[in-house]
N, C-alpha and C. Protein backbone atom coordinates (compact mmCIF):
# COMPACT_ATOMS: atom_id res chain seq x y z
N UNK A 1 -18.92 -153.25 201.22
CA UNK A 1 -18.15 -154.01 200.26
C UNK A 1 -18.55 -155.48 200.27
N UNK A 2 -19.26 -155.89 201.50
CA UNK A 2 -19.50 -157.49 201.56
C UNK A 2 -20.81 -157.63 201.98
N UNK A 3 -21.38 -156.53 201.54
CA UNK A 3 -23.25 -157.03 201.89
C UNK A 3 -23.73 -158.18 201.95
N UNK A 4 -23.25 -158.95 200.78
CA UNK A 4 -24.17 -159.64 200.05
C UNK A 4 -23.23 -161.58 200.82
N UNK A 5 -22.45 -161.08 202.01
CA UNK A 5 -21.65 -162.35 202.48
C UNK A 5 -21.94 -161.98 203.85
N UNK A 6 -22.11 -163.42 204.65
CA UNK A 6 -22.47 -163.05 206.14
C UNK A 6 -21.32 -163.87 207.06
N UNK A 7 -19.98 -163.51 206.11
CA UNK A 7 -18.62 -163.85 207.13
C UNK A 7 -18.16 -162.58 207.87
N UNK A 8 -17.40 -163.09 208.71
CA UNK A 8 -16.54 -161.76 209.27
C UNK A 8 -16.04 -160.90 207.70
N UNK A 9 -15.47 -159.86 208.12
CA UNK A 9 -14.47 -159.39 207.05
C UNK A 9 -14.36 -157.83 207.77
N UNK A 10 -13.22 -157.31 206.76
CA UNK A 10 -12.88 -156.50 207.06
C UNK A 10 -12.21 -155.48 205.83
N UNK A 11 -12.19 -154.20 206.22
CA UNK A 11 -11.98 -152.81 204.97
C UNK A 11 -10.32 -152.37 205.16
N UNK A 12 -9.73 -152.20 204.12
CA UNK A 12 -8.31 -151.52 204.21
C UNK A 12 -8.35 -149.86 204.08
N UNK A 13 -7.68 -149.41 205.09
CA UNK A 13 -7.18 -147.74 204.88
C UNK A 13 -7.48 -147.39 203.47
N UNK A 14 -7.94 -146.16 202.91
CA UNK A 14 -7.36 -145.72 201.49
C UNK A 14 -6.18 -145.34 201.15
N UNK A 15 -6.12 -145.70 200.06
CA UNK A 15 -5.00 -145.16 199.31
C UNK A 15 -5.09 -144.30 197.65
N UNK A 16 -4.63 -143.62 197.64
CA UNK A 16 -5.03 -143.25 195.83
C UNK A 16 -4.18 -144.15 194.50
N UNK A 17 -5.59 -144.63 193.85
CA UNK A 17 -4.88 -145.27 192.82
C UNK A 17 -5.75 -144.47 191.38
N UNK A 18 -4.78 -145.03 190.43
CA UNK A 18 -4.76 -144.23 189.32
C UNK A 18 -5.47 -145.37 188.17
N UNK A 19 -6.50 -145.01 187.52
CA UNK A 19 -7.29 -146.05 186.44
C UNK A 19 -7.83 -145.30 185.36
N UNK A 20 -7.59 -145.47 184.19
CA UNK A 20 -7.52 -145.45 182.77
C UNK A 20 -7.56 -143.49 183.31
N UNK A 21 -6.16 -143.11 183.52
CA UNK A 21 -6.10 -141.37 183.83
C UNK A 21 -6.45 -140.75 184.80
N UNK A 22 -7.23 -141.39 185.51
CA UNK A 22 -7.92 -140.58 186.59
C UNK A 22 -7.64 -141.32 188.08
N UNK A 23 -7.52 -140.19 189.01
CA UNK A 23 -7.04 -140.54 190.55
C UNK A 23 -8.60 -141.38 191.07
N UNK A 24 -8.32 -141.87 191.89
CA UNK A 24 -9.34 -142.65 192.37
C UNK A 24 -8.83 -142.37 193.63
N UNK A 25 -10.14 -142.69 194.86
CA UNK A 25 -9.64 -143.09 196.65
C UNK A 25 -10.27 -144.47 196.34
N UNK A 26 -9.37 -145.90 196.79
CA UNK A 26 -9.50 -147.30 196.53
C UNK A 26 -9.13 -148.33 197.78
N UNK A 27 -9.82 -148.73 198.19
CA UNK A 27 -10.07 -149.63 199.16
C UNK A 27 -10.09 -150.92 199.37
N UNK A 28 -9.00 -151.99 199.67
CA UNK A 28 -9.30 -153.79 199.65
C UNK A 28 -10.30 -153.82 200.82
N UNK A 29 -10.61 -154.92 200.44
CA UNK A 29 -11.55 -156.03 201.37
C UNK A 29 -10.89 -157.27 201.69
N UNK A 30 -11.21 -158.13 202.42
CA UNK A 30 -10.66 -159.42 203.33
C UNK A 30 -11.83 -160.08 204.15
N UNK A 31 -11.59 -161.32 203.92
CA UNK A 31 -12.90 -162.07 204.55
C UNK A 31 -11.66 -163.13 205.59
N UNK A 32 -12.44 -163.08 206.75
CA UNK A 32 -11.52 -164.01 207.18
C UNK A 32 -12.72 -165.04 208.53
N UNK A 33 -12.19 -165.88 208.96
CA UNK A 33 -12.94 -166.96 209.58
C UNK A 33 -12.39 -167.53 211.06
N UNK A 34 -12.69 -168.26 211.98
CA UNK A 34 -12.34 -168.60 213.11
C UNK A 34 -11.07 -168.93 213.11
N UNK A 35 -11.30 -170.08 211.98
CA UNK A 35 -9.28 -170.74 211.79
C UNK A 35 -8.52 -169.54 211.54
N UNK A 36 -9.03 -168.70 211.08
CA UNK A 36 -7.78 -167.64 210.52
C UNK A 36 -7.43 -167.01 211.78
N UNK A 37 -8.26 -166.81 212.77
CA UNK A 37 -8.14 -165.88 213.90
C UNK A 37 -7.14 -166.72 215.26
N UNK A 38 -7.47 -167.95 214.82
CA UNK A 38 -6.79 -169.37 215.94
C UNK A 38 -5.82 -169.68 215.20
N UNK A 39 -5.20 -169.63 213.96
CA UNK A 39 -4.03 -169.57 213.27
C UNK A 39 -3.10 -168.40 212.99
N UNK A 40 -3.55 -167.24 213.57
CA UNK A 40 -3.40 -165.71 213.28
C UNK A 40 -2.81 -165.67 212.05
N UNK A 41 -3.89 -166.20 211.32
CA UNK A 41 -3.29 -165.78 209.11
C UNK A 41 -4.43 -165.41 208.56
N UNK A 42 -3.94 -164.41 208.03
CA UNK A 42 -5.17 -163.97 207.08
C UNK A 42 -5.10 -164.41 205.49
N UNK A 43 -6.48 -164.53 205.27
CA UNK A 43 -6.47 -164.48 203.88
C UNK A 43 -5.98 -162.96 203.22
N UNK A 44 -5.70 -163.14 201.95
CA UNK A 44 -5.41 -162.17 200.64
C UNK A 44 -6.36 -161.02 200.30
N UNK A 45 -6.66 -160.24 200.05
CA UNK A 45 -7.56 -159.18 199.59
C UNK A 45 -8.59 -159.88 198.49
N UNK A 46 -10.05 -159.86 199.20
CA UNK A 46 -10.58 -160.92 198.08
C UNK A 46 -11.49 -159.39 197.04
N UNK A 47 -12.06 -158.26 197.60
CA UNK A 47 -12.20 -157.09 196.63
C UNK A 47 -11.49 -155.93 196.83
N UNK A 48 -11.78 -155.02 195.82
CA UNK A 48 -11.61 -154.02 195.81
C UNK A 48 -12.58 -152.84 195.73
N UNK A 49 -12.24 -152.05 195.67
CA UNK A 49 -13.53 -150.58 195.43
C UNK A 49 -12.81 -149.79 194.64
N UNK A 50 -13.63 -148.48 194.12
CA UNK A 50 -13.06 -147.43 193.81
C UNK A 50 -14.11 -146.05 194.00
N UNK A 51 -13.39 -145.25 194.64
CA UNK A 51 -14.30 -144.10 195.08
C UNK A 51 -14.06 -142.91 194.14
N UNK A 52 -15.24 -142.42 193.96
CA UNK A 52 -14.80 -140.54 193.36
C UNK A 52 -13.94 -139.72 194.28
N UNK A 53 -13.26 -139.58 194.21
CA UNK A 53 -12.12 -138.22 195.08
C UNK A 53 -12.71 -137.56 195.32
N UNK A 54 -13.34 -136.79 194.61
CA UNK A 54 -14.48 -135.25 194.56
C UNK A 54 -15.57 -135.46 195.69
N UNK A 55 -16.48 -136.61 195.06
CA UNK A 55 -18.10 -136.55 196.01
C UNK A 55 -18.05 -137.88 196.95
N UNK A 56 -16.92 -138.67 196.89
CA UNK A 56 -16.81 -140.12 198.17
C UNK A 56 -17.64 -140.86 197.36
N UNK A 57 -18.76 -141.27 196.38
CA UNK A 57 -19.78 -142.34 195.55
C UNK A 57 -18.82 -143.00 194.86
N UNK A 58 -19.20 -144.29 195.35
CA UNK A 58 -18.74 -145.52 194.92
C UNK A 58 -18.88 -145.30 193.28
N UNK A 59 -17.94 -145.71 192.53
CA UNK A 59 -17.64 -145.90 191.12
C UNK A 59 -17.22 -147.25 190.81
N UNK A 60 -16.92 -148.17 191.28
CA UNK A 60 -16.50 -149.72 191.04
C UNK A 60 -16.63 -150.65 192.44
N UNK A 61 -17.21 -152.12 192.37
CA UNK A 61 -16.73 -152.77 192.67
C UNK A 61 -15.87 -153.89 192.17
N UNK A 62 -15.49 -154.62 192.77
CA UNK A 62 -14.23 -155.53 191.77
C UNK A 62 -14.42 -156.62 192.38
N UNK A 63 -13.98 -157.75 192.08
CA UNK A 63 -13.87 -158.84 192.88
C UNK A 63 -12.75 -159.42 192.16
N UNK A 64 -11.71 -159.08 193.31
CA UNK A 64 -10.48 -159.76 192.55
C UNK A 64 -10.32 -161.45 191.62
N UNK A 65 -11.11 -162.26 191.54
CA UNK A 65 -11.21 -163.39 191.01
C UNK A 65 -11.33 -162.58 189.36
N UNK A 66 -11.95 -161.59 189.26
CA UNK A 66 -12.29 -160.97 188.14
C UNK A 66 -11.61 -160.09 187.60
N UNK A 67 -11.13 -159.02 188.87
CA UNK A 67 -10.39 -158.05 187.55
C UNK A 67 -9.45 -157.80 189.50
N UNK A 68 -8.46 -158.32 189.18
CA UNK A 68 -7.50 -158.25 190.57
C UNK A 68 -6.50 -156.81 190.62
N UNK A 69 -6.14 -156.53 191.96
CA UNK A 69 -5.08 -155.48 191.35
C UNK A 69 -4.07 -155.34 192.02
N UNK A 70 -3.99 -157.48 192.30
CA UNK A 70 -2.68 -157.94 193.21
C UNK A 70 -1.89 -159.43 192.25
N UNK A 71 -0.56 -159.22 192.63
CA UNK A 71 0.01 -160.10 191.89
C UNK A 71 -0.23 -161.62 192.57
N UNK A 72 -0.42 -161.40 194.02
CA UNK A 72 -0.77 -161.96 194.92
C UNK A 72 -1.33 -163.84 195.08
N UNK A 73 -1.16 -164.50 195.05
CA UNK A 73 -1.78 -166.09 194.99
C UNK A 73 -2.73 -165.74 196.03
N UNK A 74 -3.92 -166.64 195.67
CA UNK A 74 -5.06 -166.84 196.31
C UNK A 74 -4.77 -167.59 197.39
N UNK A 75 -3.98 -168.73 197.63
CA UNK A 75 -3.92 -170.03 198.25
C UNK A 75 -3.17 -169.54 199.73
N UNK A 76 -2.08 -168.29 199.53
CA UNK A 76 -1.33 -168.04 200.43
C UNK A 76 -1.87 -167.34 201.83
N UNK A 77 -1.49 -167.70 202.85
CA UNK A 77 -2.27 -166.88 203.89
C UNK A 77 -1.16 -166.04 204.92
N UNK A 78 -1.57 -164.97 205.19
CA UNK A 78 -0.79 -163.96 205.70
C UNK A 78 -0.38 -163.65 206.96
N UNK A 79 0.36 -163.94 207.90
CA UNK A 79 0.61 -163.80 209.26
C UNK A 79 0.51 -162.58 209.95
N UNK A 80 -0.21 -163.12 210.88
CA UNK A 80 -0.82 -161.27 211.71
C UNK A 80 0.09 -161.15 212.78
N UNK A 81 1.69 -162.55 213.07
CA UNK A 81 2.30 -162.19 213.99
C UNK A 81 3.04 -161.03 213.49
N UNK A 82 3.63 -159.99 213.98
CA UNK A 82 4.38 -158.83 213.59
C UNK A 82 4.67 -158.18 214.26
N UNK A 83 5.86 -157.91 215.17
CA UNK A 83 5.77 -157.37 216.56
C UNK A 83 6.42 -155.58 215.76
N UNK A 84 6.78 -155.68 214.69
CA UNK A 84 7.08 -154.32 214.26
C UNK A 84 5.97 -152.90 214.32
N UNK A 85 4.61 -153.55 214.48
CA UNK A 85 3.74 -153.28 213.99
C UNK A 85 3.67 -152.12 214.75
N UNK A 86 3.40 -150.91 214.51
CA UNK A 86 2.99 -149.92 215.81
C UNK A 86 1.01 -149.46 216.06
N UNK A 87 1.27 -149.30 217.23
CA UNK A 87 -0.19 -149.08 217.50
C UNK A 87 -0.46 -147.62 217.23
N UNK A 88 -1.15 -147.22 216.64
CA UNK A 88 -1.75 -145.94 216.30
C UNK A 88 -2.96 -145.23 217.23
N UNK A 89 -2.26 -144.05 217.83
CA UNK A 89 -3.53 -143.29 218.91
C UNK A 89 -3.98 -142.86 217.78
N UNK A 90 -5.00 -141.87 218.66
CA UNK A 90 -6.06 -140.86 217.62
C UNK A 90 -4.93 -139.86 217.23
N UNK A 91 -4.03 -139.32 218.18
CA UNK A 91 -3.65 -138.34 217.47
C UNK A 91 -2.83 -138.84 216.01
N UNK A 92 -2.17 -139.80 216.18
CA UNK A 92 -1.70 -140.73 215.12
C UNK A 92 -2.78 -140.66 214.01
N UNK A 93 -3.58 -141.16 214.21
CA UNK A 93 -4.45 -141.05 212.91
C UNK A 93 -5.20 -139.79 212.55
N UNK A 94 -5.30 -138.77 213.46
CA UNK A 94 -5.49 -137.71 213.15
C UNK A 94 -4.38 -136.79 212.07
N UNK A 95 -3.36 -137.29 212.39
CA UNK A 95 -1.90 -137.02 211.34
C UNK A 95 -2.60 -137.62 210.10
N UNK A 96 -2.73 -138.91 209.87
CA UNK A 96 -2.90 -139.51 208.81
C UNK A 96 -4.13 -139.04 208.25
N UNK A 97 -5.07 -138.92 208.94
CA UNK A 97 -6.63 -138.07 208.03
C UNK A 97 -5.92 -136.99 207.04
N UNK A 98 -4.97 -136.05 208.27
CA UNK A 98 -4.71 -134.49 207.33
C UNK A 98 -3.76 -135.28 206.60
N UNK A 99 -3.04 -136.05 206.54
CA UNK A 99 -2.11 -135.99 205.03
C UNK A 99 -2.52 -136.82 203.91
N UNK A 100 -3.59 -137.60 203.83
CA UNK A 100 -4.71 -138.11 203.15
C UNK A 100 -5.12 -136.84 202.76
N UNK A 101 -6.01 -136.07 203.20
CA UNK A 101 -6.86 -135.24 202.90
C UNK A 101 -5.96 -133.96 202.32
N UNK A 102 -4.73 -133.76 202.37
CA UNK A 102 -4.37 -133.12 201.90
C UNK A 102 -3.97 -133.11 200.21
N UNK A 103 -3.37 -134.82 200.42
CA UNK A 103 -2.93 -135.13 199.01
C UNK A 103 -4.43 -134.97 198.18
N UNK A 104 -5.11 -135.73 198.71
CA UNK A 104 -6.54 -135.70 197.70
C UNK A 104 -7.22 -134.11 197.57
N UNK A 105 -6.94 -132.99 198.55
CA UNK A 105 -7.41 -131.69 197.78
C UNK A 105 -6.39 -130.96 197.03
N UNK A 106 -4.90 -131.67 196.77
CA UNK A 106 -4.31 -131.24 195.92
C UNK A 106 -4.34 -132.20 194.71
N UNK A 107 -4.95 -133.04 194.62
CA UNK A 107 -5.80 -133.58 193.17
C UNK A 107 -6.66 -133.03 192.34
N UNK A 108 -7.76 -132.72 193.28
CA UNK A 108 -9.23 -131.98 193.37
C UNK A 108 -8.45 -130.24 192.86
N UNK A 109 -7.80 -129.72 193.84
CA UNK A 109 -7.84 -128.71 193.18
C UNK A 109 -6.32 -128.06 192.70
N UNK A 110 -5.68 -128.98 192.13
CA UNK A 110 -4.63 -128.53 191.47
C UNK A 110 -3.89 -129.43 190.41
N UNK A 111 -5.20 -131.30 190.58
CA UNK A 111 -4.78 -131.37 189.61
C UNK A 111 -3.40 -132.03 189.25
N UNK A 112 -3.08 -132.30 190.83
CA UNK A 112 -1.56 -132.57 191.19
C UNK A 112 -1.17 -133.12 192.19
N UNK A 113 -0.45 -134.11 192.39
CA UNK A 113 -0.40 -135.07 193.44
C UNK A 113 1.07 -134.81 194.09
N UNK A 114 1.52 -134.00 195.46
CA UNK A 114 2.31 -133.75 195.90
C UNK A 114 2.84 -134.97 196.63
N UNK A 115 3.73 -135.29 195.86
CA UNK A 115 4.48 -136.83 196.48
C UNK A 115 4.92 -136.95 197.71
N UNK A 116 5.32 -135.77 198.37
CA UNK A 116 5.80 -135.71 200.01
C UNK A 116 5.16 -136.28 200.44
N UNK A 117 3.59 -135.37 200.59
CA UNK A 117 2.49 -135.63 201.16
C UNK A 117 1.69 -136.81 201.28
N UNK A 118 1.69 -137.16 199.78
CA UNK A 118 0.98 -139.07 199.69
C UNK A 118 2.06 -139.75 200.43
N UNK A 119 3.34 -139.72 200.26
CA UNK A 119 4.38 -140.63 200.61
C UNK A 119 4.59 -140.56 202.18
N UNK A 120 4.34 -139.39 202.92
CA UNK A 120 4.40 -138.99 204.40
C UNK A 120 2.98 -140.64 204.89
N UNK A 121 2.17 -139.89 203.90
CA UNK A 121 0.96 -140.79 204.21
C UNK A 121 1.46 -142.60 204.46
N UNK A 122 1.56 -142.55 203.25
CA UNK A 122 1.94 -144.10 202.81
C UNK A 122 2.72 -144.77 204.46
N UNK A 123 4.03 -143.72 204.71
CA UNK A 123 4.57 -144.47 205.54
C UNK A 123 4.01 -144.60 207.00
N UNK A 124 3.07 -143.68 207.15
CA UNK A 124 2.34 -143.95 208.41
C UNK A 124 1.54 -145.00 208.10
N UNK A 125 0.54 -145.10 207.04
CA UNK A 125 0.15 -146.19 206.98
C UNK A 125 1.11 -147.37 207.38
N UNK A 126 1.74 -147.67 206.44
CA UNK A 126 2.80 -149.04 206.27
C UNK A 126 3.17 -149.00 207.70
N UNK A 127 3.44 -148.12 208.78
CA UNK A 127 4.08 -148.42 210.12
C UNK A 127 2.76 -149.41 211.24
N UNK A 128 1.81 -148.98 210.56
CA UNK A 128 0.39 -149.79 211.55
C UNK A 128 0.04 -150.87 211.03
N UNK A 129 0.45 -151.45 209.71
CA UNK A 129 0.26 -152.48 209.08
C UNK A 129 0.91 -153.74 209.31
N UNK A 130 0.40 -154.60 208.86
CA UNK A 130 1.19 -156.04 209.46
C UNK A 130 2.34 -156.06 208.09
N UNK A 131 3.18 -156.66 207.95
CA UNK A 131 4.56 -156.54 207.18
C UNK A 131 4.08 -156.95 205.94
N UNK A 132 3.54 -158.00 205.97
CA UNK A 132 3.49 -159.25 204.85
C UNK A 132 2.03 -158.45 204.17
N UNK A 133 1.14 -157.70 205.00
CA UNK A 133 -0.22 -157.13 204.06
C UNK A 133 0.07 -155.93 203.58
N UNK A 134 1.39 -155.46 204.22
CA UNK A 134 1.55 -153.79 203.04
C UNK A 134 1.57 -154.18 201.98
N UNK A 135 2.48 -155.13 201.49
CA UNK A 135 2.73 -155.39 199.96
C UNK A 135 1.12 -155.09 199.14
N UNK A 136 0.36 -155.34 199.20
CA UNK A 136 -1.38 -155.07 199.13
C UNK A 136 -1.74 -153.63 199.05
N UNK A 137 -0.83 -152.81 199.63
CA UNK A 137 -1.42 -151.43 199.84
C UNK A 137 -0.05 -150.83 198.69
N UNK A 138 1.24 -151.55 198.55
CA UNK A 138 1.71 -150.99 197.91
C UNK A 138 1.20 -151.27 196.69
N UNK A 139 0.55 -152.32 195.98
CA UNK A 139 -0.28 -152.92 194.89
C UNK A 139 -1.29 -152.21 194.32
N UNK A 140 -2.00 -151.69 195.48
CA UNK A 140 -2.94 -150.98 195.01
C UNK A 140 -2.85 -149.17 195.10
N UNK A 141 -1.91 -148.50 195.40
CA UNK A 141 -1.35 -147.31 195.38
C UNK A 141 -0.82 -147.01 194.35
N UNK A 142 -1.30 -145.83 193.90
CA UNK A 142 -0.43 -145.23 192.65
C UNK A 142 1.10 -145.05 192.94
């Protein structure tokens, strides 16, 4: 997502979002720098992606300055203090692969997005996330 920049940065979990009809798997980006790490604030989601569900090939990049898909101010920076935050083992994220992967093969093959399942997802996500950067994942989630 940041080839073409030789800062730190970093990729967000997927989530499925929905663009002109069709499900997408969609991904932010974040660039962040020394001060941010000695201030513990992050910057805002500076891209986005969008993946095929079906074959994983990139179908969009975005660069939020251009086509954003946060209500979000640029200027604001995000605090990584968060003691709510929970740490996620493997088996933890092994939960979260299968209920990802579940919602997206009931896209793929039915066509149909079982809300339990994305929403089971969502909240494991949101429990490993810092407070103030879910809002970002809820932004970009169908």
């Amino acid at each position: 997502m940041f080839d073409d920049m030789k800062i730190p940065n970093g990729i967000s979990n997927p989530v499925l979002h929905s663009e002109a009809g069709k499900i997408y798997i969609a991904y932010f980006g974040y660039t962040y720098n020394k001060q941010n790490l000695v201030d513990n604030m992050y910057n805002r989601p500076t891209r986005w992606i969008l993946v095929d569900i079906e074959n994983g090939e990139l179908v969009k990049l975005f660069d939020c300055t251009e086509n954003d898909f946060s209500t979000q101010l640029f200027d604001k920076l995000y605090s990584l203090d968060d003691s709510t935050v929970k740490k996620g083992t493997e088996d933890y994220f092994r939960v979260m692969d299968t209920l990802f992967d579940t919602s997206i093969e009931s896209v793929i093959y039915g066509n149909l997005l079982y809300n339990d399942t994305y929403q089971a997802y969502l909240n494991n996500l949101y429990a490993i996330t810092l407070q103030e950067y879910r809002l970002f994942y809820k932004e970009l989630s169908i």
